[in-house]
PDB file of N, CA and C in Angstrom:
ATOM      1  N   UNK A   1      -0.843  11.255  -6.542  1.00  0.00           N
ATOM      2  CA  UNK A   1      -0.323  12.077  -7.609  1.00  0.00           C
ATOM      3  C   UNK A   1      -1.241  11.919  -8.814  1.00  0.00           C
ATOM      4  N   UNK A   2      -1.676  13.196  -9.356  1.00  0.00           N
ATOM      5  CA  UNK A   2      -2.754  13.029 -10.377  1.00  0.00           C
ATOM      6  C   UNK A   2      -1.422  13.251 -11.657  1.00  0.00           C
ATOM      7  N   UNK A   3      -1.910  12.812 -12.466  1.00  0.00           N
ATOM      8  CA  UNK A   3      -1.230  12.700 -14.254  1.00  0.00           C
ATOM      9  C   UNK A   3      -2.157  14.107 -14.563  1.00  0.00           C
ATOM     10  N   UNK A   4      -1.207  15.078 -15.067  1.00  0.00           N
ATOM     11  CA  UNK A   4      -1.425  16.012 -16.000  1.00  0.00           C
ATOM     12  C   UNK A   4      -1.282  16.035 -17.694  1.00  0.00           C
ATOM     13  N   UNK A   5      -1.724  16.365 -18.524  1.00  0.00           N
ATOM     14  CA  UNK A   5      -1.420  16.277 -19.841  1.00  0.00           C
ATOM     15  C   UNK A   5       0.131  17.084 -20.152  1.00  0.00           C
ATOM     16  N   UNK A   6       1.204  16.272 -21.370  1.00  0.00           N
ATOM     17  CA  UNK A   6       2.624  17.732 -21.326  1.00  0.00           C
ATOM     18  C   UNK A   6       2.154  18.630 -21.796  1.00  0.00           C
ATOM     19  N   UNK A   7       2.439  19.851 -21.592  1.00  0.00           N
ATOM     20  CA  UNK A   7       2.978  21.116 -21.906  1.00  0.00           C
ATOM     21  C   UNK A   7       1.804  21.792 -20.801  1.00  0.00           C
ATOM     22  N   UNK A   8       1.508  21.177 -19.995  1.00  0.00           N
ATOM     23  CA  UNK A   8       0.534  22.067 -18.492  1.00  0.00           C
ATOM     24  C   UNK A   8       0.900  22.172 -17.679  1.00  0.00           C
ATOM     25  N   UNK A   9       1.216  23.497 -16.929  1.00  0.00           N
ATOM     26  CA  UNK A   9       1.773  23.826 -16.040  1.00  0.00           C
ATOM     27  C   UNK A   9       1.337  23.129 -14.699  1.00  0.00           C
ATOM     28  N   UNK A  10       2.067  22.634 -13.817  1.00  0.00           N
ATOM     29  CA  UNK A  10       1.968  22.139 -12.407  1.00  0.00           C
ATOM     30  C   UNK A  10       2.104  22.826 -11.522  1.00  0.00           C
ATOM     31  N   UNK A  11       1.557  23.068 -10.452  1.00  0.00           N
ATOM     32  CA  UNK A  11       2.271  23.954  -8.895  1.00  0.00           C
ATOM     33  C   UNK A  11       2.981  23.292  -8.711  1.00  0.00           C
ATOM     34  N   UNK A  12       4.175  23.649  -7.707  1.00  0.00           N
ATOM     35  CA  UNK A  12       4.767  23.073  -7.222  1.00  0.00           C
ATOM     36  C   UNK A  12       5.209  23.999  -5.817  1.00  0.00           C
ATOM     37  N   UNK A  13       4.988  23.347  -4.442  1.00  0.00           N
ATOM     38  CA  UNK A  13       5.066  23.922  -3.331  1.00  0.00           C
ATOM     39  C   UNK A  13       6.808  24.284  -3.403  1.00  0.00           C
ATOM     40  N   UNK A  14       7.545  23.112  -3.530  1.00  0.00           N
ATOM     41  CA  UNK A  14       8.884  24.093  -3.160  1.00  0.00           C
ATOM     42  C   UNK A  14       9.948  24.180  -4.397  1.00  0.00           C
ATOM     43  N   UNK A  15       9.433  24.787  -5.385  1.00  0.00           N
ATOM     44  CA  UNK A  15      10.135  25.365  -6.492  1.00  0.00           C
ATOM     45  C   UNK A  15      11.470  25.844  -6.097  1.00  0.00           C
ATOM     46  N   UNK A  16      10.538  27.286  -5.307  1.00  0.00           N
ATOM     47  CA  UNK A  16      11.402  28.308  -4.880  1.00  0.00           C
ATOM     48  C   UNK A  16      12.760  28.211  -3.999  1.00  0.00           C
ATOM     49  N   UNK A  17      12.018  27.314  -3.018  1.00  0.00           N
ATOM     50  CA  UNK A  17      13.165  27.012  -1.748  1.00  0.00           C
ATOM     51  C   UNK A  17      14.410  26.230  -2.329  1.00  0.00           C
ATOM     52  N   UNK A  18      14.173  25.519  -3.404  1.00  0.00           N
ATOM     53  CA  UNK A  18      14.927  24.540  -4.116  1.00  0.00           C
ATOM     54  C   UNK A  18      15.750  25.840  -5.488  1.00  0.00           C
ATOM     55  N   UNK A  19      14.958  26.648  -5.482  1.00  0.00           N
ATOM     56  CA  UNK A  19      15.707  27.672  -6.507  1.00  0.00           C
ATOM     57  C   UNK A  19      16.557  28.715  -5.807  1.00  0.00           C
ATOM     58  N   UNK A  20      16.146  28.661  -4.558  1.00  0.00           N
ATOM     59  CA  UNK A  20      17.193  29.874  -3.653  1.00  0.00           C
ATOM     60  C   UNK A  20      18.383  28.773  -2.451  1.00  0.00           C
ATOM     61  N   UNK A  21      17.858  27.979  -2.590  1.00  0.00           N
ATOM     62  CA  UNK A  21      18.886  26.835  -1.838  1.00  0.00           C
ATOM     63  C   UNK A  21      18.751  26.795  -0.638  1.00  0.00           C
ATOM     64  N   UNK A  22      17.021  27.197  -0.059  1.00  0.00           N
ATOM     65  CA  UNK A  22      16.573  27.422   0.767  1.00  0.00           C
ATOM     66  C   UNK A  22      15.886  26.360   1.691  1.00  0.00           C
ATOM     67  N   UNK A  23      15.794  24.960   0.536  1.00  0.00           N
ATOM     68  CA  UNK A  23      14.971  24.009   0.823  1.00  0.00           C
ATOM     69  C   UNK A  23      16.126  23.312   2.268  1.00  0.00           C
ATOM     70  N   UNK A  24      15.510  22.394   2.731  1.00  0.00           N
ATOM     71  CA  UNK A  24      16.442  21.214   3.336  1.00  0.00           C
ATOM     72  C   UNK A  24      15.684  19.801   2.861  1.00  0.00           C
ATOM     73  N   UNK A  25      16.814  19.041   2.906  1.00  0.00           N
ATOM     74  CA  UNK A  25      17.058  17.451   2.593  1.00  0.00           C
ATOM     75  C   UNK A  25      17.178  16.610   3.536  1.00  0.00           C
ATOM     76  N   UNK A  26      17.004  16.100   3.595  1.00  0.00           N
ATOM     77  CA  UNK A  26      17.077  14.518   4.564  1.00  0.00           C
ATOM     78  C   UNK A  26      18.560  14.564   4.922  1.00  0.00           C
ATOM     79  N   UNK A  27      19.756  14.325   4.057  1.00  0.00           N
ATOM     80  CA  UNK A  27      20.904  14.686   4.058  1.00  0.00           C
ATOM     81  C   UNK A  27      21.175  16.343   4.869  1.00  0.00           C
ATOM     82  N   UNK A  28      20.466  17.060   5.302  1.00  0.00           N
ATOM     83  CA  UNK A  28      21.260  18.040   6.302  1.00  0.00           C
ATOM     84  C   UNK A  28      20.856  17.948   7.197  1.00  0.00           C
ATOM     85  N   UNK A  29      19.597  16.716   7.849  1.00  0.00           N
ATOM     86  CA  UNK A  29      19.277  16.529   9.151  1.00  0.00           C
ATOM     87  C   UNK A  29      20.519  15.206  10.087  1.00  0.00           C
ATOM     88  N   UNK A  30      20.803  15.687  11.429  1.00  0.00           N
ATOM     89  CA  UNK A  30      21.919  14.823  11.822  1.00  0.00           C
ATOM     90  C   UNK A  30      20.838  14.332  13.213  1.00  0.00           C
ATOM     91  N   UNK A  31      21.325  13.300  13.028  1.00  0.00           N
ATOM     92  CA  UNK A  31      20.510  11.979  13.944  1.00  0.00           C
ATOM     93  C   UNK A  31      21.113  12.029  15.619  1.00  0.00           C
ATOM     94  N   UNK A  32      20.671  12.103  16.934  1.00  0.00           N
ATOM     95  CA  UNK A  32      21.535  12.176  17.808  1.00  0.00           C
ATOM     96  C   UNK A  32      22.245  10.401  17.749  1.00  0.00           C
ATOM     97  N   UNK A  33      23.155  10.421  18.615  1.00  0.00           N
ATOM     98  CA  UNK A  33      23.578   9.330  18.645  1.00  0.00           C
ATOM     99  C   UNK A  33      23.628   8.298  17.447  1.00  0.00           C
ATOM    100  N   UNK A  34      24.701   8.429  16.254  1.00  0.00           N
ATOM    101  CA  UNK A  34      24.594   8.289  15.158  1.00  0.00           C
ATOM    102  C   UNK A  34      25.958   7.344  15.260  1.00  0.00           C
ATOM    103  N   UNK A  35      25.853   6.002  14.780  1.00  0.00           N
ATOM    104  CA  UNK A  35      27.041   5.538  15.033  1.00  0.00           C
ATOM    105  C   UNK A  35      27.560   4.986  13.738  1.00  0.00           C
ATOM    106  N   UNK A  36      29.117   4.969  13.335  1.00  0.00           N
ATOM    107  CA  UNK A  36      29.351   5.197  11.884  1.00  0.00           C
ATOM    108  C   UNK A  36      30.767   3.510  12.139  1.00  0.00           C
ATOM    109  N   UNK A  37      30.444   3.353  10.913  1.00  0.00           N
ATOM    110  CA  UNK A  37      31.171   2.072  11.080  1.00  0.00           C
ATOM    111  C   UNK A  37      31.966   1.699   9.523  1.00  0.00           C
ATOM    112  N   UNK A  38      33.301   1.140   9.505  1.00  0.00           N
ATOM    113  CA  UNK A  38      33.932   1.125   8.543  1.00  0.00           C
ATOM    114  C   UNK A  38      34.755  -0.272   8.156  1.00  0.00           C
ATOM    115  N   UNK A  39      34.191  -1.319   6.953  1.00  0.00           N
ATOM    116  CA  UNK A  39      34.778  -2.676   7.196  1.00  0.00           C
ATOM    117  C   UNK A  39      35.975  -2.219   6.357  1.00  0.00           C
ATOM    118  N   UNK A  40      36.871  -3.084   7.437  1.00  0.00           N
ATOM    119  CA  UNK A  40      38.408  -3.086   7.172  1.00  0.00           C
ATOM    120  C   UNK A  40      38.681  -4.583   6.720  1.00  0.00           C
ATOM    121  N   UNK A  41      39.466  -4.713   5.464  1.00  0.00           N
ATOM    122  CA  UNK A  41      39.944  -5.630   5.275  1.00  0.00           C
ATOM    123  C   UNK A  41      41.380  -6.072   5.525  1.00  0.00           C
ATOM    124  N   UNK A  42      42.093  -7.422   5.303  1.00  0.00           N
ATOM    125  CA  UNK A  42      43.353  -7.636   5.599  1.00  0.00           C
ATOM    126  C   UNK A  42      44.177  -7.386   4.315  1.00  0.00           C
ATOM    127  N   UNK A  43      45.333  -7.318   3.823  1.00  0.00           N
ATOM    128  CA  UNK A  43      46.212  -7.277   2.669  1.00  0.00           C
ATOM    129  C   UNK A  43      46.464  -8.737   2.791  1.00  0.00           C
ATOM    130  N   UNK A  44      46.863  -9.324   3.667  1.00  0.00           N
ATOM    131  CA  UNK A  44      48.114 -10.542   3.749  1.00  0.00           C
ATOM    132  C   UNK A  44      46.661 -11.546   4.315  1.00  0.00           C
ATOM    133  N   UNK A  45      46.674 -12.489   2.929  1.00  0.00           N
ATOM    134  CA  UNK A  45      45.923 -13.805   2.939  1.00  0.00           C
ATOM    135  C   UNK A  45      46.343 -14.304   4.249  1.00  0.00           C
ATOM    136  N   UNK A  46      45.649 -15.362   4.596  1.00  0.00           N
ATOM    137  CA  UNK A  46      46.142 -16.457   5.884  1.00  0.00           C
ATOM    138  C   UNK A  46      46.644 -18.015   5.219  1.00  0.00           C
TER     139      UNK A  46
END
């Protein structure tokens, strides 16, 4: 990543896709075999 001086315009490859909601994220790719796990705790001390 090169440093530009402020007020100079940058390209930017996905402006657009990100302005039409066109892009994708890491978050809308689904993994096969994805296994999901949830720690349960107790209420009642021992």
């Amino acid at each position: 990543m090169t440093a530009s001086p402020p007020g100079r315009e940058i390209d930017r490859i996905d402006d657009r896709l990100k302005a039409t909601g066109a892009a994708t994220y890491s978050a809308d790719h689904q993994a096969e075999n994805t296994a999901y796990a949830c720690v349960v705790t107790s209420a009642i001390g021992l």
